[in-house]
PDB file of N, CA and C in Angstrom:
ATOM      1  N   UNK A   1      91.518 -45.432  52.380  1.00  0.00           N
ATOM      2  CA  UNK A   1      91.465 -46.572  51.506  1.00  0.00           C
ATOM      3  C   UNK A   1      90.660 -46.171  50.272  1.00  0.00           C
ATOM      4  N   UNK A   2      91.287 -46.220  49.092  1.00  0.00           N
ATOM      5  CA  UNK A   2      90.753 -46.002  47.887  1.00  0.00           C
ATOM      6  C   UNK A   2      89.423 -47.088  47.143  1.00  0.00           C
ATOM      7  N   UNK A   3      88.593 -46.841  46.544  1.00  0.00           N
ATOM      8  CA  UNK A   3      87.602 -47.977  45.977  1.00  0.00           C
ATOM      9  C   UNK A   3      87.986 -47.961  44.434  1.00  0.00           C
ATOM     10  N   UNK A   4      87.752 -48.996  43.985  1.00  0.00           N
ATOM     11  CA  UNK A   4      88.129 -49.457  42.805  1.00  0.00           C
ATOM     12  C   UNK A   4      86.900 -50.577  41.974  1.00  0.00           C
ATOM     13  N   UNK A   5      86.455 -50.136  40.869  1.00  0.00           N
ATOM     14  CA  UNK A   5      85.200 -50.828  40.416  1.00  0.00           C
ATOM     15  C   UNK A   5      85.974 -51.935  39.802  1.00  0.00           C
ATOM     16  N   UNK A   6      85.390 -53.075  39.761  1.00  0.00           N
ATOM     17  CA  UNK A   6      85.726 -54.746  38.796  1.00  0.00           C
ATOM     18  C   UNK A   6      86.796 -53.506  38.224  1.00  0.00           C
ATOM     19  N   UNK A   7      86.117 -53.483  36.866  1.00  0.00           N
ATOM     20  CA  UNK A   7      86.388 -52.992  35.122  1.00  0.00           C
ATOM     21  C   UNK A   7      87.582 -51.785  35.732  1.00  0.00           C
ATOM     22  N   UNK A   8      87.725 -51.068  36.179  1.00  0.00           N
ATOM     23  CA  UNK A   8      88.811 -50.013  36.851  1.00  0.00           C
ATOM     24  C   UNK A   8      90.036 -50.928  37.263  1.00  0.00           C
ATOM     25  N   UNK A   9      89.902 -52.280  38.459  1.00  0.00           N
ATOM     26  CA  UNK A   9      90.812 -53.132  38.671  1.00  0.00           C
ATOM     27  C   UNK A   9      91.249 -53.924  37.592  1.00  0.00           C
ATOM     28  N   UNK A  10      90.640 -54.523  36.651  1.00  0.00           N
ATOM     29  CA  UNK A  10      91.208 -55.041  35.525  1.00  0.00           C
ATOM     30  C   UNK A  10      91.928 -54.380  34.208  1.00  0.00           C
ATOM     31  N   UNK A  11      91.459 -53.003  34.405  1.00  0.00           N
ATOM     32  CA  UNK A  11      91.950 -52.181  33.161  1.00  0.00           C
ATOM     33  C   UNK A  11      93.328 -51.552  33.710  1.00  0.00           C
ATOM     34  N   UNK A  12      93.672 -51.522  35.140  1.00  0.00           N
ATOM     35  CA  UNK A  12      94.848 -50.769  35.390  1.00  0.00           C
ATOM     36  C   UNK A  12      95.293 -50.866  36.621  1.00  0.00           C
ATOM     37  N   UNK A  13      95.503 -52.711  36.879  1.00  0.00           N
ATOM     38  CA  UNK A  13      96.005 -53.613  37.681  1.00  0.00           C
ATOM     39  C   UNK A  13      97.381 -53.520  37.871  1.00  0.00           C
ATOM     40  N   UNK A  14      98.479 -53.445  36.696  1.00  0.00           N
ATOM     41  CA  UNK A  14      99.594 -53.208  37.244  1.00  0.00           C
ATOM     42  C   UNK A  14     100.194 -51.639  37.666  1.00  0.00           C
ATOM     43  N   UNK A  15      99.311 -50.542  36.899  1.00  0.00           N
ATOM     44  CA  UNK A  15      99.020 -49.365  37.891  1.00  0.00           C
ATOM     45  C   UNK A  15      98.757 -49.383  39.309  1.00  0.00           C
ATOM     46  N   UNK A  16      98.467 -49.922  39.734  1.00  0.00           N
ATOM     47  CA  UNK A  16      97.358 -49.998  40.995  1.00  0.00           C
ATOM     48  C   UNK A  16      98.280 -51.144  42.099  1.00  0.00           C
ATOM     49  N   UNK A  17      98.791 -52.118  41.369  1.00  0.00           N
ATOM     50  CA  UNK A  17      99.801 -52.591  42.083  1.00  0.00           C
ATOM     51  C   UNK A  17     101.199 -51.957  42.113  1.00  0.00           C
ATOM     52  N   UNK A  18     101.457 -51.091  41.411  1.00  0.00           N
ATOM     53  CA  UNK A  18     102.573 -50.135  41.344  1.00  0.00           C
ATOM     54  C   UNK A  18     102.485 -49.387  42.976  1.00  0.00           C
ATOM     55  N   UNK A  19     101.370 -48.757  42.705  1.00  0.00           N
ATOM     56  CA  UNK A  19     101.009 -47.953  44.042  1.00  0.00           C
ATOM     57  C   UNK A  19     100.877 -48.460  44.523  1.00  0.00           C
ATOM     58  N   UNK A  20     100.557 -50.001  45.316  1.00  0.00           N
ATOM     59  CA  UNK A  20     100.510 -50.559  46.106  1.00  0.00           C
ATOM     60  C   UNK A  20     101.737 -51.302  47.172  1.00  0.00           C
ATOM     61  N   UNK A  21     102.730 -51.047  45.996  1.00  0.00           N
ATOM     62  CA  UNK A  21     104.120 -51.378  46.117  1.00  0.00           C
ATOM     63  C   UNK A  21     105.013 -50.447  46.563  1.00  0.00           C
ATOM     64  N   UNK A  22     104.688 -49.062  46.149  1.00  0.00           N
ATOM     65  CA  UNK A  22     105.466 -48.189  46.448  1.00  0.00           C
ATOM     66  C   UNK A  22     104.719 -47.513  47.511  1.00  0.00           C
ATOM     67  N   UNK A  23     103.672 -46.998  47.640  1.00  0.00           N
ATOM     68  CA  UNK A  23     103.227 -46.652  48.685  1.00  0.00           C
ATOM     69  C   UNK A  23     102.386 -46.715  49.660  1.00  0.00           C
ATOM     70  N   UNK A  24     102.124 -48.565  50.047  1.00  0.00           N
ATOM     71  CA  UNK A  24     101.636 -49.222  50.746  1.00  0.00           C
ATOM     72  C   UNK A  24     100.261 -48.861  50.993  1.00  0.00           C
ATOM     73  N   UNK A  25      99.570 -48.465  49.665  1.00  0.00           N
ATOM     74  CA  UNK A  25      98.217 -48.152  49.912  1.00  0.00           C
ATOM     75  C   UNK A  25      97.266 -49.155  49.827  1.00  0.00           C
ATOM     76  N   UNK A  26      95.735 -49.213  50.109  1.00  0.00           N
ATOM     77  CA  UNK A  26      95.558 -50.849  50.413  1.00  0.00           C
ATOM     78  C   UNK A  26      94.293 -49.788  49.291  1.00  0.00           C
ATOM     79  N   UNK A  27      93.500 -50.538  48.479  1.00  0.00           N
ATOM     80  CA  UNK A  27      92.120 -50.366  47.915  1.00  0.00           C
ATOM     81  C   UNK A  27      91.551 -51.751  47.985  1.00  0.00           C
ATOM     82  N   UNK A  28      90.227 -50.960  47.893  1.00  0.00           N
ATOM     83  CA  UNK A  28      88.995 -52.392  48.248  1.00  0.00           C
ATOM     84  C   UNK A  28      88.107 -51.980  46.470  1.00  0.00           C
ATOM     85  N   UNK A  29      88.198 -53.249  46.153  1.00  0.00           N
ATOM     86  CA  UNK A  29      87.491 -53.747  44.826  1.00  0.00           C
ATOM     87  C   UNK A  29      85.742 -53.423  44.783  1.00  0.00           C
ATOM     88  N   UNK A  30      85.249 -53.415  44.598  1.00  0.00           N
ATOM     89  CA  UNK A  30      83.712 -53.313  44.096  1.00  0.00           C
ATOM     90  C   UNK A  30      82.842 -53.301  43.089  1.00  0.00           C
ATOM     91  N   UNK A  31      82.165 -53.845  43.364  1.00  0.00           N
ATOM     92  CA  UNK A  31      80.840 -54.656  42.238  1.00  0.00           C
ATOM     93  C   UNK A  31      79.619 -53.984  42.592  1.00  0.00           C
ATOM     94  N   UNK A  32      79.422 -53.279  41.647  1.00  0.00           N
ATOM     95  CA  UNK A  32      78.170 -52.784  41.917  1.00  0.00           C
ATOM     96  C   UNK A  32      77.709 -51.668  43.068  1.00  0.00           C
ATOM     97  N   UNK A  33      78.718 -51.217  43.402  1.00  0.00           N
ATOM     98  CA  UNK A  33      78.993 -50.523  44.918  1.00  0.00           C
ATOM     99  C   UNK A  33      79.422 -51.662  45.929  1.00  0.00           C
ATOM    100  N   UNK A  34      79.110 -52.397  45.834  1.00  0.00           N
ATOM    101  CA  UNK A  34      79.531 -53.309  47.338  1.00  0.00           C
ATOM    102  C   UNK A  34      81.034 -53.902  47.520  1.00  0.00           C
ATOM    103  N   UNK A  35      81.187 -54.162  48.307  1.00  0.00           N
ATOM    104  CA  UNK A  35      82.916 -54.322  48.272  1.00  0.00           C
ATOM    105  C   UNK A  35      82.791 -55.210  48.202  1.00  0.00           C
ATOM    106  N   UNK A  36      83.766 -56.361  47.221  1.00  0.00           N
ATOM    107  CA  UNK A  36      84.253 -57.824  46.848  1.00  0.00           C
ATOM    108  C   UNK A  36      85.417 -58.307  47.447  1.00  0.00           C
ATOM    109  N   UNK A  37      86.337 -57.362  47.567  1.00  0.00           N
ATOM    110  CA  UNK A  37      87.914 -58.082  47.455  1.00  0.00           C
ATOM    111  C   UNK A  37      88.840 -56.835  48.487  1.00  0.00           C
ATOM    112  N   UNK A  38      89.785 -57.458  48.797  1.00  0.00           N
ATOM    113  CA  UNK A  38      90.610 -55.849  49.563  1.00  0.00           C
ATOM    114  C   UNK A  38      92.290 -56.059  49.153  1.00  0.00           C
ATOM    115  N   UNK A  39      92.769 -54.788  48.210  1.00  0.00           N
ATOM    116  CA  UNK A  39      94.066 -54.974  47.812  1.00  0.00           C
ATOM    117  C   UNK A  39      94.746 -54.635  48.757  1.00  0.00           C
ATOM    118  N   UNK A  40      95.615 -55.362  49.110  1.00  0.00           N
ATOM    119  CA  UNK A  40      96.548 -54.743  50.758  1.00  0.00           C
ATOM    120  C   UNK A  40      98.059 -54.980  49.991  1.00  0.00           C
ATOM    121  N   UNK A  41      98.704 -54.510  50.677  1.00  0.00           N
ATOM    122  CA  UNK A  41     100.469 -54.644  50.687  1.00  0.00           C
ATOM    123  C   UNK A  41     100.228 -56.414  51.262  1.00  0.00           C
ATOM    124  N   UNK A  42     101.424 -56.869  50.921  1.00  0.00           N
ATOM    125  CA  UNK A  42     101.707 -58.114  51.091  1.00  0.00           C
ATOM    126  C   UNK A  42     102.372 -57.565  52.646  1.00  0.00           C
ATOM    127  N   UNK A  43     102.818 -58.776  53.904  1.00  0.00           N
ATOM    128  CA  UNK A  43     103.047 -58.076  55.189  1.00  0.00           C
ATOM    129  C   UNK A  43     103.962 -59.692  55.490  1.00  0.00           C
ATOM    130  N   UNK A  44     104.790 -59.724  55.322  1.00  0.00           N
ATOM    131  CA  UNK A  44     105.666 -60.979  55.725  1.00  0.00           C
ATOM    132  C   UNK A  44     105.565 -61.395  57.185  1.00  0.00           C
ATOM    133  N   UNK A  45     105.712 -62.654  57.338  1.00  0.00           N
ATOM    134  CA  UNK A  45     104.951 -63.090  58.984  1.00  0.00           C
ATOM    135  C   UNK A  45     106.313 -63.103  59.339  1.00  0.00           C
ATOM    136  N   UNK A  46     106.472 -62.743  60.851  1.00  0.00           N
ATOM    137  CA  UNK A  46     108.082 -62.800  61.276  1.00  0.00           C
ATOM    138  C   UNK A  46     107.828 -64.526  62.577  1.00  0.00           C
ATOM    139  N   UNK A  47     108.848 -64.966  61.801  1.00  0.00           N
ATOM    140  CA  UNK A  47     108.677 -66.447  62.107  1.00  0.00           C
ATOM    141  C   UNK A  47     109.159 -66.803  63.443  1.00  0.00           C
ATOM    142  N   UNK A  48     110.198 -66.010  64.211  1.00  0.00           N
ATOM    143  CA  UNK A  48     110.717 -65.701  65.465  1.00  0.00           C
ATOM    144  C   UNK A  48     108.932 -65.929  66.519  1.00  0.00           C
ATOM    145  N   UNK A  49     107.726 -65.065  66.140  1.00  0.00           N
ATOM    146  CA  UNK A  49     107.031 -65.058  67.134  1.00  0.00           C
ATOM    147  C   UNK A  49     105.847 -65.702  66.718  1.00  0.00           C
ATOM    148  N   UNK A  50     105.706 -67.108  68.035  1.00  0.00           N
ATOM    149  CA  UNK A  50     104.967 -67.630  67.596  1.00  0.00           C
ATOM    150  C   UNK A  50     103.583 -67.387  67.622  1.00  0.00           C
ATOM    151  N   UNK A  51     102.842 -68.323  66.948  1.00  0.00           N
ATOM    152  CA  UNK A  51     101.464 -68.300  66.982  1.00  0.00           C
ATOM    153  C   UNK A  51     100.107 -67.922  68.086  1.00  0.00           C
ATOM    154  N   UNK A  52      99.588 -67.180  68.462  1.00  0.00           N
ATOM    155  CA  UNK A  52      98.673 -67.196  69.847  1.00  0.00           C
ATOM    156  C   UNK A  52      98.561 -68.472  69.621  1.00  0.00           C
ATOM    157  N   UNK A  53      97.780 -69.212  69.055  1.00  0.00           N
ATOM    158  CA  UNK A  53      97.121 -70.884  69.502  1.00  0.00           C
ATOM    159  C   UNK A  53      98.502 -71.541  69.882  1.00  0.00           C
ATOM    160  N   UNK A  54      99.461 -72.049  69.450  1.00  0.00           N
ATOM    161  CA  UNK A  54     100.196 -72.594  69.767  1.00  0.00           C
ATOM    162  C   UNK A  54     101.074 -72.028  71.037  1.00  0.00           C
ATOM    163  N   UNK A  55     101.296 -70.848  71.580  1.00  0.00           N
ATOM    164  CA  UNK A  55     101.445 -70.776  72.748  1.00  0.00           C
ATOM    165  C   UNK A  55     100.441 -71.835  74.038  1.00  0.00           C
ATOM    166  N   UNK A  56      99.352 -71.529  73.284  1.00  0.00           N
ATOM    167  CA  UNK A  56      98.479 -72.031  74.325  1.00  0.00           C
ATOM    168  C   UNK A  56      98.957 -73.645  74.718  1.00  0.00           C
ATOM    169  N   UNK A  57      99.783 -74.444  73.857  1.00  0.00           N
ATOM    170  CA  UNK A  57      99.835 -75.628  74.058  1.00  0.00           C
ATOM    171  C   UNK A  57     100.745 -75.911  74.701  1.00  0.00           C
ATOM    172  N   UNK A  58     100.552 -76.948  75.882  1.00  0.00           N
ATOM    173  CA  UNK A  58     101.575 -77.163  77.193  1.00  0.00           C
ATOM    174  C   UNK A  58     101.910 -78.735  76.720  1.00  0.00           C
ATOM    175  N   UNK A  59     103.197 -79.377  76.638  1.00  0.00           N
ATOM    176  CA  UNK A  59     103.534 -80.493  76.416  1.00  0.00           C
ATOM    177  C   UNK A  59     104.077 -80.972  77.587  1.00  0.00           C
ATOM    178  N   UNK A  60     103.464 -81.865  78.156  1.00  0.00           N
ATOM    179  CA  UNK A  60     104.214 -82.204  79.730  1.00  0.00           C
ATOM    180  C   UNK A  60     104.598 -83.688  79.848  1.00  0.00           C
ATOM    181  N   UNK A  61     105.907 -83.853  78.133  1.00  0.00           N
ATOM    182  CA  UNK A  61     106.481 -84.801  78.158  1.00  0.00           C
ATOM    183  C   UNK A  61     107.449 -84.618  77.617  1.00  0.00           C
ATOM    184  N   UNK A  62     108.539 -85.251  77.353  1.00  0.00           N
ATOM    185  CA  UNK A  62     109.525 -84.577  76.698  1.00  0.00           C
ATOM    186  C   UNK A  62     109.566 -85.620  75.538  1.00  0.00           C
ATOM    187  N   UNK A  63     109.376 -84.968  74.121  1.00  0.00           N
ATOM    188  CA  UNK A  63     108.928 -85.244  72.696  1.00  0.00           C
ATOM    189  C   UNK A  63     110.406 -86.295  72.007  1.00  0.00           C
ATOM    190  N   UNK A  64     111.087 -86.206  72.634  1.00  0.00           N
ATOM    191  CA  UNK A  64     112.401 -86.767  72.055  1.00  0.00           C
ATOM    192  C   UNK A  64     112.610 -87.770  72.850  1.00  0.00           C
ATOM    193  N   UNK A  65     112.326 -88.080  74.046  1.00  0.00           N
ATOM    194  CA  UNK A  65     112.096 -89.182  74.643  1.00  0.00           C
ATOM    195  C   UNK A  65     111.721 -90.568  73.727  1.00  0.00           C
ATOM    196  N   UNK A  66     112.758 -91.828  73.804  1.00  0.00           N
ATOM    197  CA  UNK A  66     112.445 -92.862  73.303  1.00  0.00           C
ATOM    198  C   UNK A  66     111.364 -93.343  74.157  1.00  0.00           C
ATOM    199  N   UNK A  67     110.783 -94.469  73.096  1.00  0.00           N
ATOM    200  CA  UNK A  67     109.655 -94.964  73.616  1.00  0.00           C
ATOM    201  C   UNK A  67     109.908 -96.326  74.510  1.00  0.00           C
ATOM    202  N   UNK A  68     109.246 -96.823  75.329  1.00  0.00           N
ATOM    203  CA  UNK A  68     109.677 -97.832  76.355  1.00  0.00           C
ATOM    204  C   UNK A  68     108.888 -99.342  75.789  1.00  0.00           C
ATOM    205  N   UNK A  69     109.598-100.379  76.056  1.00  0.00           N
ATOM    206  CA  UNK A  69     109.186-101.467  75.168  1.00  0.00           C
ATOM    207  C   UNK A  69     107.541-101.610  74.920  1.00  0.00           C
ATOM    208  N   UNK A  70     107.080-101.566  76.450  1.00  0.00           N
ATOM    209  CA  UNK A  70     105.386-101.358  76.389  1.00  0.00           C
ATOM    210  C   UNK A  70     104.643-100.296  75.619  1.00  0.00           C
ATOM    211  N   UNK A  71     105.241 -99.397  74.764  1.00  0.00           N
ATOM    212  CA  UNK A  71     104.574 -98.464  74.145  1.00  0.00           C
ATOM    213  C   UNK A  71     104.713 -98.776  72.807  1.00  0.00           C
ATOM    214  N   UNK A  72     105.548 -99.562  72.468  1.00  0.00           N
ATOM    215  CA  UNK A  72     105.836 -99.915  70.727  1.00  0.00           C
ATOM    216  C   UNK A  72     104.800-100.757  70.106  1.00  0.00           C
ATOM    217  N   UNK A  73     104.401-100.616  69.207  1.00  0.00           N
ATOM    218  CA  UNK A  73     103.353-101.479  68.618  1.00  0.00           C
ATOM    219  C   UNK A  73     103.592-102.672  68.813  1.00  0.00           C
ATOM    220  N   UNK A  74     102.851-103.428  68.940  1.00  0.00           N
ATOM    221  CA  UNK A  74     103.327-104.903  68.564  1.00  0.00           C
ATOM    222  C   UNK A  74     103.339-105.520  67.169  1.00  0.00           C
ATOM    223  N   UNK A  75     103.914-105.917  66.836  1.00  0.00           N
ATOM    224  CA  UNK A  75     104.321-106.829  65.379  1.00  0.00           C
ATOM    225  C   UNK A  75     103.262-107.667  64.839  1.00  0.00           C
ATOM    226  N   UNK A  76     102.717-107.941  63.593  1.00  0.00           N
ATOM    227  CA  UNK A  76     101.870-108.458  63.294  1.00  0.00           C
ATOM    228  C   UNK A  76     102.577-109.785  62.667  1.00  0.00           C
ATOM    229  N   UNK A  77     102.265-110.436  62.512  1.00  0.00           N
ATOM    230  CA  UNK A  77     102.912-111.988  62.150  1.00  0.00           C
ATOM    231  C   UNK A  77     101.917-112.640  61.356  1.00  0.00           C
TER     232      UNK A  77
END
């Protein structure tokens, strides 16, 4: 992973995203020596697999099920 100062990232940003594009290199930004920011390749989420948290959730009703007269709000008048 390459380092890149502020003034270096702003002077030759679409350089730097060039290479980032073509050869999926990631650099980390820095201020002063310390790292600020981290340039990565963009990584598209594949929507087929879901979420860890939402696996975790068990529905033990069936969601499309109409509701039964006792569950409907009652009407305000």
């Amino acid at each position: 992973m390459k380092t890149l100062s502020v003034h270096e990232a702003k002077t030759t940003l679409s350089a730097v995203l060039a290479v980032v594009e073509r050869n999926h290199e990631r650099f980390v930004i820095c201020r002063h020596g310390k790292p600020i920011a981290d340039l990565v390749p963009h990584r598209a989420q594949d929507r087929l697999t879901p979420h860890p948290v939402m696996r975790k959730i068990d529905i033990r009703y069936d969601p499309c099920e109409s509701l039964s007269r006792e569950e409907w709000p009652e009407e305000e008048t």
